[in-house]
N, C-alpha and C. Protein backbone atom coordinates (compact mmCIF):
# COMPACT_ATOMS: atom_id res chain seq x y z
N UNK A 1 271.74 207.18 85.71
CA UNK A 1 270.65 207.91 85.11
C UNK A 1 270.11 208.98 86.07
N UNK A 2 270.37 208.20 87.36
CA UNK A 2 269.38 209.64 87.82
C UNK A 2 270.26 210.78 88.55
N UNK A 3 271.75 210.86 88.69
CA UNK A 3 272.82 211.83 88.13
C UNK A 3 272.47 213.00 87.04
N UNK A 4 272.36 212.20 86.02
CA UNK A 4 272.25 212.80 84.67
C UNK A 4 270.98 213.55 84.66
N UNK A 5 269.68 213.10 85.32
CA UNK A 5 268.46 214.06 85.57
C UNK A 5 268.93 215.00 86.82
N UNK A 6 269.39 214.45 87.89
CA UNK A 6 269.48 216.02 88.67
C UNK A 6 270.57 216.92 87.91
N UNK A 7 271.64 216.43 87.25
CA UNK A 7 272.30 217.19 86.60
C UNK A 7 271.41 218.18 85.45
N UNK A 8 270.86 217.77 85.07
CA UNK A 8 269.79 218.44 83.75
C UNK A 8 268.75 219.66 84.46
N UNK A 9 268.34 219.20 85.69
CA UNK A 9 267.44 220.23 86.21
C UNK A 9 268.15 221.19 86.75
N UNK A 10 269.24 220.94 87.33
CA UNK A 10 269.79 222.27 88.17
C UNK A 10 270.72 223.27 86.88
N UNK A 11 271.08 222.45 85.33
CA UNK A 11 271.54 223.17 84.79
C UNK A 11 270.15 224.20 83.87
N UNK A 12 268.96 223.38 84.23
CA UNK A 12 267.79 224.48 83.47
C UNK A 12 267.20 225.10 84.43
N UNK A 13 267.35 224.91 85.88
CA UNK A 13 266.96 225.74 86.99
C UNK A 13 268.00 227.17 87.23
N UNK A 14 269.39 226.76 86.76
CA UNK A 14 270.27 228.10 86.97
C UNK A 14 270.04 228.98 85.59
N UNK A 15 269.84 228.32 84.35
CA UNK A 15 269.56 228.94 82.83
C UNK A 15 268.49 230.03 83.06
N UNK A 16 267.34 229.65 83.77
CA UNK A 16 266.02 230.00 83.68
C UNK A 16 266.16 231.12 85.31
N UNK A 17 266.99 230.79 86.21
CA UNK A 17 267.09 232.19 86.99
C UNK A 17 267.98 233.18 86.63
N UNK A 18 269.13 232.89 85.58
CA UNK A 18 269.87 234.11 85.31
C UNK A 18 268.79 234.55 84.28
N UNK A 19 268.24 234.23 83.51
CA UNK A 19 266.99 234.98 82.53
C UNK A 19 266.02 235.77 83.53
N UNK A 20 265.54 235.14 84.25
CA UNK A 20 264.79 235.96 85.05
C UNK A 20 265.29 237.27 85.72
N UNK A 21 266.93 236.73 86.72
CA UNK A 21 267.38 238.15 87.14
C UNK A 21 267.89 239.42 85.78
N UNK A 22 268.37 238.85 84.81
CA UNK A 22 268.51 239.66 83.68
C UNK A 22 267.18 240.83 83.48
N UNK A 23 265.42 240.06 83.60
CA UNK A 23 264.85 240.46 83.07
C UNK A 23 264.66 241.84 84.23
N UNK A 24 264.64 240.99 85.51
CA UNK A 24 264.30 242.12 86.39
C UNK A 24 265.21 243.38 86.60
N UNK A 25 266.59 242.75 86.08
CA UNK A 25 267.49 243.88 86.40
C UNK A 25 267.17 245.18 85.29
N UNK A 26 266.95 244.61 84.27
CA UNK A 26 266.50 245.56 83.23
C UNK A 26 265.23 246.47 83.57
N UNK A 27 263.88 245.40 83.96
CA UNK A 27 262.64 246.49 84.39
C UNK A 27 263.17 247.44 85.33
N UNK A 28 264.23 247.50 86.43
CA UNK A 28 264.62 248.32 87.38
C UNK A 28 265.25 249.28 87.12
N UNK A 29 265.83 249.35 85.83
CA UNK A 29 266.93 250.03 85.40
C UNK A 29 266.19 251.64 85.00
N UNK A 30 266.59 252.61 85.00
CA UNK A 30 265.90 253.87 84.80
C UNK A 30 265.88 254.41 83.62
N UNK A 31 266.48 253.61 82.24
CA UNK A 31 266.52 253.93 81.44
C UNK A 31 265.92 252.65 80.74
N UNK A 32 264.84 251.96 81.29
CA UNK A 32 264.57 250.82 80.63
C UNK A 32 263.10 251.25 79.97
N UNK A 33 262.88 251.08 78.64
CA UNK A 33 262.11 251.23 77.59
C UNK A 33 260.83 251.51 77.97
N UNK A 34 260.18 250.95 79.03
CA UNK A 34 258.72 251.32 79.57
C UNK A 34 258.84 252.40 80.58
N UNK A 35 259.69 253.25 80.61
CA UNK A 35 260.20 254.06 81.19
C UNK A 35 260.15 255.65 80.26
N UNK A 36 259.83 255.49 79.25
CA UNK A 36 259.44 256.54 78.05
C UNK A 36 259.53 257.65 78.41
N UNK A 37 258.52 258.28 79.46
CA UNK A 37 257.97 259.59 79.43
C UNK A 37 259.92 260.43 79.78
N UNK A 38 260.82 259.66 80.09
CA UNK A 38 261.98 261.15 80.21
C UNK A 38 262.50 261.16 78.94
N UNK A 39 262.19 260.81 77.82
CA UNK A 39 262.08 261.19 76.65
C UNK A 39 261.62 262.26 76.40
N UNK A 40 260.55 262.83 76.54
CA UNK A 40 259.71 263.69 75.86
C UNK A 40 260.21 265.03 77.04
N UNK A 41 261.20 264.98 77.45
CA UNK A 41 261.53 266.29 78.67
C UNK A 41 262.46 266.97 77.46
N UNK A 42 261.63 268.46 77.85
CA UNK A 42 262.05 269.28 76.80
C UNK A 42 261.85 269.75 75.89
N UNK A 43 260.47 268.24 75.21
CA UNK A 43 259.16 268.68 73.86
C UNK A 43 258.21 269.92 74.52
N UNK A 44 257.94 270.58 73.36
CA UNK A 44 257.17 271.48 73.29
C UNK A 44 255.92 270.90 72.65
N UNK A 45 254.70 271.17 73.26
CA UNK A 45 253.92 270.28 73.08
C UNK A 45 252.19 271.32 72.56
N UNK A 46 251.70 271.06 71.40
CA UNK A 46 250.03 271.75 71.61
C UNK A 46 249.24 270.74 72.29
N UNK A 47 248.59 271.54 73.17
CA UNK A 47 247.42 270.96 73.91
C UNK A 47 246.15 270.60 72.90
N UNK A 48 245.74 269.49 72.88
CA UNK A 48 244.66 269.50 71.96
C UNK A 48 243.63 269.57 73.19
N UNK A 49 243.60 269.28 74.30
CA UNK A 49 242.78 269.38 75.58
C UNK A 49 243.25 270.57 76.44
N UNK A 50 242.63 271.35 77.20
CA UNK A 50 242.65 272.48 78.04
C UNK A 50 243.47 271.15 79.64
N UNK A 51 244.48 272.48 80.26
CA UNK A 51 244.71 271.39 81.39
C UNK A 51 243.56 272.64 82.32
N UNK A 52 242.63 271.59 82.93
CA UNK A 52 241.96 272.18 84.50
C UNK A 52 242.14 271.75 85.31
N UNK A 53 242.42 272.40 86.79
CA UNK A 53 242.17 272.26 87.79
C UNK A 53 243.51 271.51 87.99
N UNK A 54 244.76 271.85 87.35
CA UNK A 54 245.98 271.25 87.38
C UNK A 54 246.49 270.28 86.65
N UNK A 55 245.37 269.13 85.68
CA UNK A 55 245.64 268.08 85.49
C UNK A 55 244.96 267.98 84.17
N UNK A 56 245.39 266.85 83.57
CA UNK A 56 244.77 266.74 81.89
C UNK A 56 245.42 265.78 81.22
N UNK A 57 245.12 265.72 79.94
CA UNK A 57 245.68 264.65 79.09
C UNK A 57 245.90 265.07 77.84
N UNK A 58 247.36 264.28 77.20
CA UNK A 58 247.80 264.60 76.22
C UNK A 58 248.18 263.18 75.45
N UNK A 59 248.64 263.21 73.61
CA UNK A 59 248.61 262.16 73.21
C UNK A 59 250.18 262.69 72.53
N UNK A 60 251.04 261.51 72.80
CA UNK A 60 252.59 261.70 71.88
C UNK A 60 252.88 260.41 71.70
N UNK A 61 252.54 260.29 70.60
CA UNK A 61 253.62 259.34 69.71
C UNK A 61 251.99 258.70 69.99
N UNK A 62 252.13 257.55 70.33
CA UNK A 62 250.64 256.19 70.05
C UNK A 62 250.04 256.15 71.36
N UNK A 63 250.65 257.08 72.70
CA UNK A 63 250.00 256.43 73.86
C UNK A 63 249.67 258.09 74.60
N UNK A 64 248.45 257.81 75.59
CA UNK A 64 248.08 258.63 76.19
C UNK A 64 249.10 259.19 77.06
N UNK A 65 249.00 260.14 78.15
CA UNK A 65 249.50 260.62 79.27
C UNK A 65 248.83 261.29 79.93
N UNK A 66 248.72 261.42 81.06
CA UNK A 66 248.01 261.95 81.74
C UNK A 66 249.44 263.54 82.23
N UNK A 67 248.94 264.47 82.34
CA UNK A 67 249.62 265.42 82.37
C UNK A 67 249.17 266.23 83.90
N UNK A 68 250.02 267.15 84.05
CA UNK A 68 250.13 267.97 85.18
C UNK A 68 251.03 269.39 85.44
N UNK A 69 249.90 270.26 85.01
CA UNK A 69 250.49 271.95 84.89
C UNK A 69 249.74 273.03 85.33
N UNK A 70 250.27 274.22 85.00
CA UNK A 70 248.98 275.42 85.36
C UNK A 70 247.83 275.33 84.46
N UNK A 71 246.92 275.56 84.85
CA UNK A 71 245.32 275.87 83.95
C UNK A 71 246.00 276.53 82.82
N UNK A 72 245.50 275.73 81.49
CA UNK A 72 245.94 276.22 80.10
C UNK A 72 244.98 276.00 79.16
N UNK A 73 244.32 276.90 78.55
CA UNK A 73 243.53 276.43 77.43
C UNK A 73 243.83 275.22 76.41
N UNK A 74 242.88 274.94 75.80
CA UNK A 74 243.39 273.86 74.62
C UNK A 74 243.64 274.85 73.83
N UNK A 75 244.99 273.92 72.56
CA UNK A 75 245.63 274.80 71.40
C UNK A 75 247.06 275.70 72.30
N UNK A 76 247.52 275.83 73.56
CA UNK A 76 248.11 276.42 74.17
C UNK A 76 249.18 275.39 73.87
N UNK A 77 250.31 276.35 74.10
CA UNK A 77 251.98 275.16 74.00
C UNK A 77 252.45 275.35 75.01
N UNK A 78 253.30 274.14 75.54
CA UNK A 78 253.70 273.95 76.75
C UNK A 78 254.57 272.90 76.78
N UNK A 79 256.17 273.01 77.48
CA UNK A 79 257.25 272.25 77.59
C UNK A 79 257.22 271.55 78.51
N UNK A 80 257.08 269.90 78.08
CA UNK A 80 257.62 268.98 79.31
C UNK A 80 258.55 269.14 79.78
N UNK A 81 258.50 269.76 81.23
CA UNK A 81 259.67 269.61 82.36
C UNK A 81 260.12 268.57 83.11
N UNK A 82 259.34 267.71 83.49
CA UNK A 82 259.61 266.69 84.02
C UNK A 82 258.60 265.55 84.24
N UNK A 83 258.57 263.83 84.40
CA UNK A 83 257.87 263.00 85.39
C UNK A 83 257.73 262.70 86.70
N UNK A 84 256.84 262.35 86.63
CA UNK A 84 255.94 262.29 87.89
C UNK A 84 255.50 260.76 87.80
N UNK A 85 256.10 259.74 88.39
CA UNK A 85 255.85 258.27 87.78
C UNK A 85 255.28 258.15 86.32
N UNK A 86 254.16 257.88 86.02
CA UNK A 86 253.50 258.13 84.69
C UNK A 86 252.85 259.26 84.53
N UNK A 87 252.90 260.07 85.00
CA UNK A 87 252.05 261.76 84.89
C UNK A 87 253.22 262.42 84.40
N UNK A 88 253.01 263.15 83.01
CA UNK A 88 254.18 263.86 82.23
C UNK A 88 253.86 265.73 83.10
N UNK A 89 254.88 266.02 83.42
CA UNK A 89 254.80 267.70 83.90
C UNK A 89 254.99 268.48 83.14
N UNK A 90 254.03 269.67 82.67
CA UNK A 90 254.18 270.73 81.74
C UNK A 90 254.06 271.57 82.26
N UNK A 91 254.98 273.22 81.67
CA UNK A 91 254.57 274.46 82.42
C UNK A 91 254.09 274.90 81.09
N UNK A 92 253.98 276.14 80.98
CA UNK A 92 253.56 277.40 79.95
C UNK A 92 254.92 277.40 79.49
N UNK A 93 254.51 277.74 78.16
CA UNK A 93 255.53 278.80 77.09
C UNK A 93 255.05 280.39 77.03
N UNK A 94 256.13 281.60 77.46
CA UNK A 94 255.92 282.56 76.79
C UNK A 94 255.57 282.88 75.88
N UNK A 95 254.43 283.46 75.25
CA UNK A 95 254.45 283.78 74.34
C UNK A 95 255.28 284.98 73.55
């Protein structure tokens, strides 16, 4: 019997660390789902907020962002170029 229990724990102790390294390998991964904002590289975007003093906020899809570009009025359009951990980067569009 007590074979059969260490046998049982080390087979739900190895079950329960390949789940775990699975999970972490995924959060690490650069294309892993909470990873969003290099999606939106390339949207053209209206400002419903003015960016000042370099920095500002914008709303796409259900979630905020905090943004980072030249001083732009609100109502102005502007293409995500790139991230910045969670800070989405916008420049100007020609008009």
């Amino acid at each position: 019997m007590t074979w059969f229990v260490i046998f049982a724990a080390t087979v739900f102790a190895l079950y329960f660390w390949r789940q775990h390294r699975a999970r972490a390998r995924e959060m690490n991964s650069p294309l892993a789902s909470h990873r969003s904002g290099h999606s939106h590289i390339g949207q053209v975007v209206v400002l419903e907020q003015g960016i000042q003093n370099g920095t500002g906020r914008l709303r796409l899809g259900n979630r905020d962002w905090a943004i980072r570009g030249p001083n732009l009025p609100a109502g102005a359009k502007a293409r995500v170029t790139g991230v910045d951990g969670t800070v989405l980067l916008v420049d100007r569009i020609a008009a």
